[in-house]
PDB file of N, CA and C in Angstrom:
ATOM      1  N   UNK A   1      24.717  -3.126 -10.931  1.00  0.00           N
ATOM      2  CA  UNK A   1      23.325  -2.710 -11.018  1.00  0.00           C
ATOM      3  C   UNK A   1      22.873  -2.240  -9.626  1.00  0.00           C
ATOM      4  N   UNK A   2      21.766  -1.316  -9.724  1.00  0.00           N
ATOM      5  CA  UNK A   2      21.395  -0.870  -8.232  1.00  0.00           C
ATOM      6  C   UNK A   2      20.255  -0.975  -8.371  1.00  0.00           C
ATOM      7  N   UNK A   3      19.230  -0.678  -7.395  1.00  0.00           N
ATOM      8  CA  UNK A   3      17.705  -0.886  -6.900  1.00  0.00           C
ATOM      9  C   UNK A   3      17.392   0.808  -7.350  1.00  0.00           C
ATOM     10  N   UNK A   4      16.004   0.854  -7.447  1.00  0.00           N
ATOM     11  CA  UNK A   4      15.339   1.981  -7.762  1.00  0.00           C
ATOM     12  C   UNK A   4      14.186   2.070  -7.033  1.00  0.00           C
ATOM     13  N   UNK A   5      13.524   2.848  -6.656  1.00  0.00           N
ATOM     14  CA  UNK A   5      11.962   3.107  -5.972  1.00  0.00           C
ATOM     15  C   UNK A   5      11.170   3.917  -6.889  1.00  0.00           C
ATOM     16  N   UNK A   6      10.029   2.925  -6.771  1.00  0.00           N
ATOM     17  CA  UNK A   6       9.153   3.723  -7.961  1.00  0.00           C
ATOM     18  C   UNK A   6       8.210   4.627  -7.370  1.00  0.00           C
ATOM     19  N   UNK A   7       7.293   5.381  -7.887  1.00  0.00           N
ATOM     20  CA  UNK A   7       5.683   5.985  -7.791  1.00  0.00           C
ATOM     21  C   UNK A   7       4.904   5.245  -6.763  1.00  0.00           C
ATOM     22  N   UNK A   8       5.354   4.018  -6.804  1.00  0.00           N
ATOM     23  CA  UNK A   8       4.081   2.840  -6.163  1.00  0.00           C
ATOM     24  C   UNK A   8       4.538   3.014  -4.356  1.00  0.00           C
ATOM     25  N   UNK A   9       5.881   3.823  -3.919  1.00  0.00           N
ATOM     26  CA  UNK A   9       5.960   3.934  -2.733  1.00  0.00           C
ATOM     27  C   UNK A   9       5.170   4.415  -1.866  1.00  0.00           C
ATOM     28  N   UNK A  10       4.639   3.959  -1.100  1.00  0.00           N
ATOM     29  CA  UNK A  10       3.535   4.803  -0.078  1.00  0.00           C
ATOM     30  C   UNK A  10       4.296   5.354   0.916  1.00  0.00           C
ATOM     31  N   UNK A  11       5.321   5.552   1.331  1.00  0.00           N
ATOM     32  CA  UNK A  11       6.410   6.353   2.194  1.00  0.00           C
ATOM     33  C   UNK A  11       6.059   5.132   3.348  1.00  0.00           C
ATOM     34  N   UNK A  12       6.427   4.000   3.429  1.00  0.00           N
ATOM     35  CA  UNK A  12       6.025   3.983   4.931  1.00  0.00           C
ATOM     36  C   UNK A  12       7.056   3.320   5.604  1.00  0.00           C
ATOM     37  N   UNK A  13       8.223   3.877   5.165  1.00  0.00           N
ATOM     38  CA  UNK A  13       9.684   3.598   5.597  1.00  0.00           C
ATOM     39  C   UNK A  13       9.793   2.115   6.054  1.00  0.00           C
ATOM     40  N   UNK A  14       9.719   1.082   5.618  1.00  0.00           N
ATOM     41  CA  UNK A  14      10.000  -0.174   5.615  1.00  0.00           C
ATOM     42  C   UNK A  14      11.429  -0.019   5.306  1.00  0.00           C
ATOM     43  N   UNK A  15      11.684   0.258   3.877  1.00  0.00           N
ATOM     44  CA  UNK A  15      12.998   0.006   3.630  1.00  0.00           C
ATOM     45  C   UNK A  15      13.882   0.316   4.198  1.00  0.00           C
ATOM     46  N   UNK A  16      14.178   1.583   4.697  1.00  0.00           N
ATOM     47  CA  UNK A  16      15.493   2.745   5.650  1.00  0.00           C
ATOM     48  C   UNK A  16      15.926   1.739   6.190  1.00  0.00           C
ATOM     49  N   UNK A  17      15.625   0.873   6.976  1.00  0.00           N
ATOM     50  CA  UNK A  17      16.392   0.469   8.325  1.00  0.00           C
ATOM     51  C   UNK A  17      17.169  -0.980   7.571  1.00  0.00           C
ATOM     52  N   UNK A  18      16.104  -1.686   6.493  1.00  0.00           N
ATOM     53  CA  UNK A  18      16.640  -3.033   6.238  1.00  0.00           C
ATOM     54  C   UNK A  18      18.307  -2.659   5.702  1.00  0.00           C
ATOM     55  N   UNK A  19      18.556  -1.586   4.897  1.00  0.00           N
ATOM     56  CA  UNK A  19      19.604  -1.537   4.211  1.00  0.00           C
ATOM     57  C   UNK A  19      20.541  -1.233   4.276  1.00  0.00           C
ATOM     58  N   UNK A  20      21.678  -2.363   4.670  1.00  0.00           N
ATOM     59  CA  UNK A  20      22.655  -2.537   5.320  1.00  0.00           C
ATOM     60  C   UNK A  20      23.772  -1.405   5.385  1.00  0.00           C
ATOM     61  N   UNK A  21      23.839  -0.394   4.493  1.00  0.00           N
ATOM     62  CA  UNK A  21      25.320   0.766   3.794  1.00  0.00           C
ATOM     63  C   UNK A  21      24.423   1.546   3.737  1.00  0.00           C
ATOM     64  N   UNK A  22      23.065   1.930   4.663  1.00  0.00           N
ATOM     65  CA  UNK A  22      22.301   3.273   4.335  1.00  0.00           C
ATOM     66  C   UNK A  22      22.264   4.213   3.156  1.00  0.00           C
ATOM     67  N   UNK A  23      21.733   3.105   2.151  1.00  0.00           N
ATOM     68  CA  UNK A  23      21.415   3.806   0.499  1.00  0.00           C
ATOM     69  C   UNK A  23      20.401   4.747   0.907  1.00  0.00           C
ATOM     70  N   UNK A  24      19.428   3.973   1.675  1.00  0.00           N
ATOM     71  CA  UNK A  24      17.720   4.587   1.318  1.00  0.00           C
ATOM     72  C   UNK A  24      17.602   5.938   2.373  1.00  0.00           C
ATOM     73  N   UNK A  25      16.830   6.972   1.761  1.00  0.00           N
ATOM     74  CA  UNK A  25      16.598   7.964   2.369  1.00  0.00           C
ATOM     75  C   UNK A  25      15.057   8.582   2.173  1.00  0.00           C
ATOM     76  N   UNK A  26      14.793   9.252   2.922  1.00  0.00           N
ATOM     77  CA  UNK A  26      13.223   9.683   2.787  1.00  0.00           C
ATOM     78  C   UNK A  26      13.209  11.080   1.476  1.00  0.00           C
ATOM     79  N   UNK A  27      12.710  10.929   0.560  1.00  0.00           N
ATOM     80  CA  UNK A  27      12.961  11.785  -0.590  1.00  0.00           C
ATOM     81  C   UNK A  27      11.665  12.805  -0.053  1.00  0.00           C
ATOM     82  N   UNK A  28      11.524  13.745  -1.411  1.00  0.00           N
ATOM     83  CA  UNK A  28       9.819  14.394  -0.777  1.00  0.00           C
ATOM     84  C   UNK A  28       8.628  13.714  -1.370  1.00  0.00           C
ATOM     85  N   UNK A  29       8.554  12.995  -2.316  1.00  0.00           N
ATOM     86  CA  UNK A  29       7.298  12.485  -2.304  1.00  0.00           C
ATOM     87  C   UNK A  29       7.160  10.706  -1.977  1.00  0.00           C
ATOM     88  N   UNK A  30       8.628  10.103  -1.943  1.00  0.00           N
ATOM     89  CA  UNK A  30       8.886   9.124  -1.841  1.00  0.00           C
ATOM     90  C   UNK A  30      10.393   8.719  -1.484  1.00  0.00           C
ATOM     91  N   UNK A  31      10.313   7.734  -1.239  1.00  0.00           N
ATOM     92  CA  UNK A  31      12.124   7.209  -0.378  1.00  0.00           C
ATOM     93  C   UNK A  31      13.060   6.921  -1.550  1.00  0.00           C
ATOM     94  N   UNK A  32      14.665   6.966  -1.326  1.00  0.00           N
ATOM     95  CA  UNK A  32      15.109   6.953  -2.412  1.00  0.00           C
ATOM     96  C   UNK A  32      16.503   6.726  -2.462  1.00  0.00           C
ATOM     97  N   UNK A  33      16.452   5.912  -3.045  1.00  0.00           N
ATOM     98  CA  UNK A  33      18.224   4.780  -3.310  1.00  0.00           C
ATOM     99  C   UNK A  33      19.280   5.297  -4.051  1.00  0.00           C
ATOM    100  N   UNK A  34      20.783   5.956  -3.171  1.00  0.00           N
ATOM    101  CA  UNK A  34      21.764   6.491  -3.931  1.00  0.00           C
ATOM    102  C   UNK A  34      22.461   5.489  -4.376  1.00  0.00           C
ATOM    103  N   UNK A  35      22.476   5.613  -5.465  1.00  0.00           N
ATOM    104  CA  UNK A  35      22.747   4.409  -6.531  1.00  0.00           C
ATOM    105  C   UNK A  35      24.433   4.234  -5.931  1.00  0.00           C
ATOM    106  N   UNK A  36      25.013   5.229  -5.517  1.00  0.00           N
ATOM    107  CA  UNK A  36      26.495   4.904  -5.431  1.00  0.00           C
ATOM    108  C   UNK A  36      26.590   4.385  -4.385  1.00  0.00           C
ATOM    109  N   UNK A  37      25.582   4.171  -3.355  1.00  0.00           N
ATOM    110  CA  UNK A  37      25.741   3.573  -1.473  1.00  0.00           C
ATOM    111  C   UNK A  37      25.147   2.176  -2.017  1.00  0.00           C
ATOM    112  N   UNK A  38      24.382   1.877  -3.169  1.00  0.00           N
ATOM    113  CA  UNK A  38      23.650   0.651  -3.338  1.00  0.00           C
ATOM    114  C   UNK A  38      24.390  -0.763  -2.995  1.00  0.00           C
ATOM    115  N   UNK A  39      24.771  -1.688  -2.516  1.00  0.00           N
ATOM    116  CA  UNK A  39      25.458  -2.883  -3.332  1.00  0.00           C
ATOM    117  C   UNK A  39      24.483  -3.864  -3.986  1.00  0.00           C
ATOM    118  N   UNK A  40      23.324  -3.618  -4.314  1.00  0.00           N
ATOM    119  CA  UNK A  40      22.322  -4.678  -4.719  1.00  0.00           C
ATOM    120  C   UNK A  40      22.071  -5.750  -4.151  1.00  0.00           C
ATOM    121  N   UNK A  41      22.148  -5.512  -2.730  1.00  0.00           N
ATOM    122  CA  UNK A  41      22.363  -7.068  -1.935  1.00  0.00           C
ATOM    123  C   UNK A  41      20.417  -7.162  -1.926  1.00  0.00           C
ATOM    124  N   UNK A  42      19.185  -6.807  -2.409  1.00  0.00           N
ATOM    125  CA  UNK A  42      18.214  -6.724  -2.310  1.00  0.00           C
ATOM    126  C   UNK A  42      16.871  -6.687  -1.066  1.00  0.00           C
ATOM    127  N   UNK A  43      17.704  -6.327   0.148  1.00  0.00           N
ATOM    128  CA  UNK A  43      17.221  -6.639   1.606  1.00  0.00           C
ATOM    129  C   UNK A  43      16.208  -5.742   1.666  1.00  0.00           C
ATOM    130  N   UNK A  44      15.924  -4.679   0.605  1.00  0.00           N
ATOM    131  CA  UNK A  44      14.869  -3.499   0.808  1.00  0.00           C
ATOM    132  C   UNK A  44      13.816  -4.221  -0.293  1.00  0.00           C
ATOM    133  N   UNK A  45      13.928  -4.853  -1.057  1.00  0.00           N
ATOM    134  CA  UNK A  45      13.092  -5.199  -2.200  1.00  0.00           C
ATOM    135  C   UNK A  45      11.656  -6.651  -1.044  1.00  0.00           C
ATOM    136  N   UNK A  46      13.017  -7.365  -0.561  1.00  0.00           N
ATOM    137  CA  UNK A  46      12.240  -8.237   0.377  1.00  0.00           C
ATOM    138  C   UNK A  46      10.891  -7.620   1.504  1.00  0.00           C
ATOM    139  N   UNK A  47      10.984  -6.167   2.065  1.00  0.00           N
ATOM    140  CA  UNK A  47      10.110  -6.057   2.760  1.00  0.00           C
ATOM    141  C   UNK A  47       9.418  -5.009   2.034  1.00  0.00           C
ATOM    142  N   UNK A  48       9.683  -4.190   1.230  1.00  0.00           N
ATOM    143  CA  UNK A  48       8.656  -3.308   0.049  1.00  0.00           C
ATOM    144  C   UNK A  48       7.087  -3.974   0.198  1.00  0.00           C
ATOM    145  N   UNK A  49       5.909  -3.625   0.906  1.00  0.00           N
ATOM    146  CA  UNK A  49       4.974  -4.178   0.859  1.00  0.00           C
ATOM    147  C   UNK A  49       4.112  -3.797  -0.719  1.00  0.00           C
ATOM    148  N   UNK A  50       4.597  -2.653  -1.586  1.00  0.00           N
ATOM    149  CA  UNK A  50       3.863  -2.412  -2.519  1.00  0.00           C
ATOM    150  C   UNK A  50       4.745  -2.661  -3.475  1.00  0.00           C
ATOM    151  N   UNK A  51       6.098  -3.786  -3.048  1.00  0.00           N
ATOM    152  CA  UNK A  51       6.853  -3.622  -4.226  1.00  0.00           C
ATOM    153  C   UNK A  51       7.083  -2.563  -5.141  1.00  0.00           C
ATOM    154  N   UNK A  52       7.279  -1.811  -4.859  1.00  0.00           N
ATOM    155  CA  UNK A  52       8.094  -0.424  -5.381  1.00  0.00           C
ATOM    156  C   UNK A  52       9.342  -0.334  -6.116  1.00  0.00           C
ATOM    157  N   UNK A  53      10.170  -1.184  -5.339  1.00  0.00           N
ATOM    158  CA  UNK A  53      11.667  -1.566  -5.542  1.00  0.00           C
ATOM    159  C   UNK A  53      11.889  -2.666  -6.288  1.00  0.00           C
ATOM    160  N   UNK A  54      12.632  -2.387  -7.586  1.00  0.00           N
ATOM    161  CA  UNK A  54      13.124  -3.411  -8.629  1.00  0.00           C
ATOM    162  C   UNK A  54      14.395  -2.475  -8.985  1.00  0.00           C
ATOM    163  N   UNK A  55      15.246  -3.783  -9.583  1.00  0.00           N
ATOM    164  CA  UNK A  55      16.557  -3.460 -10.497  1.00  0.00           C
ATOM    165  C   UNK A  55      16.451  -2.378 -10.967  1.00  0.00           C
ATOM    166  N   UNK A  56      17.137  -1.274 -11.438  1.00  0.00           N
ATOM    167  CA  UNK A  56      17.835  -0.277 -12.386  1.00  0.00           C
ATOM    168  C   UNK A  56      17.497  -0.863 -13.298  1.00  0.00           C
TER     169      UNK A  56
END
């Protein structure tokens, strides 16, 4: 299973740096998790201040 970023992202790059195999990237309206770099270890879900990020 991998992490997803929803609508609720406010871009404010929290996640980029937590995630250890550089899944997360700055998309254009929001940041965004290549499901194949994912390992679900959840270190981006922990600092998400709008919770954005949940399971696939």
């Amino acid at each position: 299973m991998t992490h997803v970023i929803s609508d609720e992202c406010i871009v404010c790059g929290a996640c980029e740096p937590e995630c250890p195999v550089e899944a997360i990237s700055e998309g254009e309206s929001k940041y965004e998790i290549d499901a194949d770099k994912c390992t679900d270890c959840g270190a981006c879900v922990e600092v998400c201040p709008t919770e954005a990020i949940s399971p696939e």
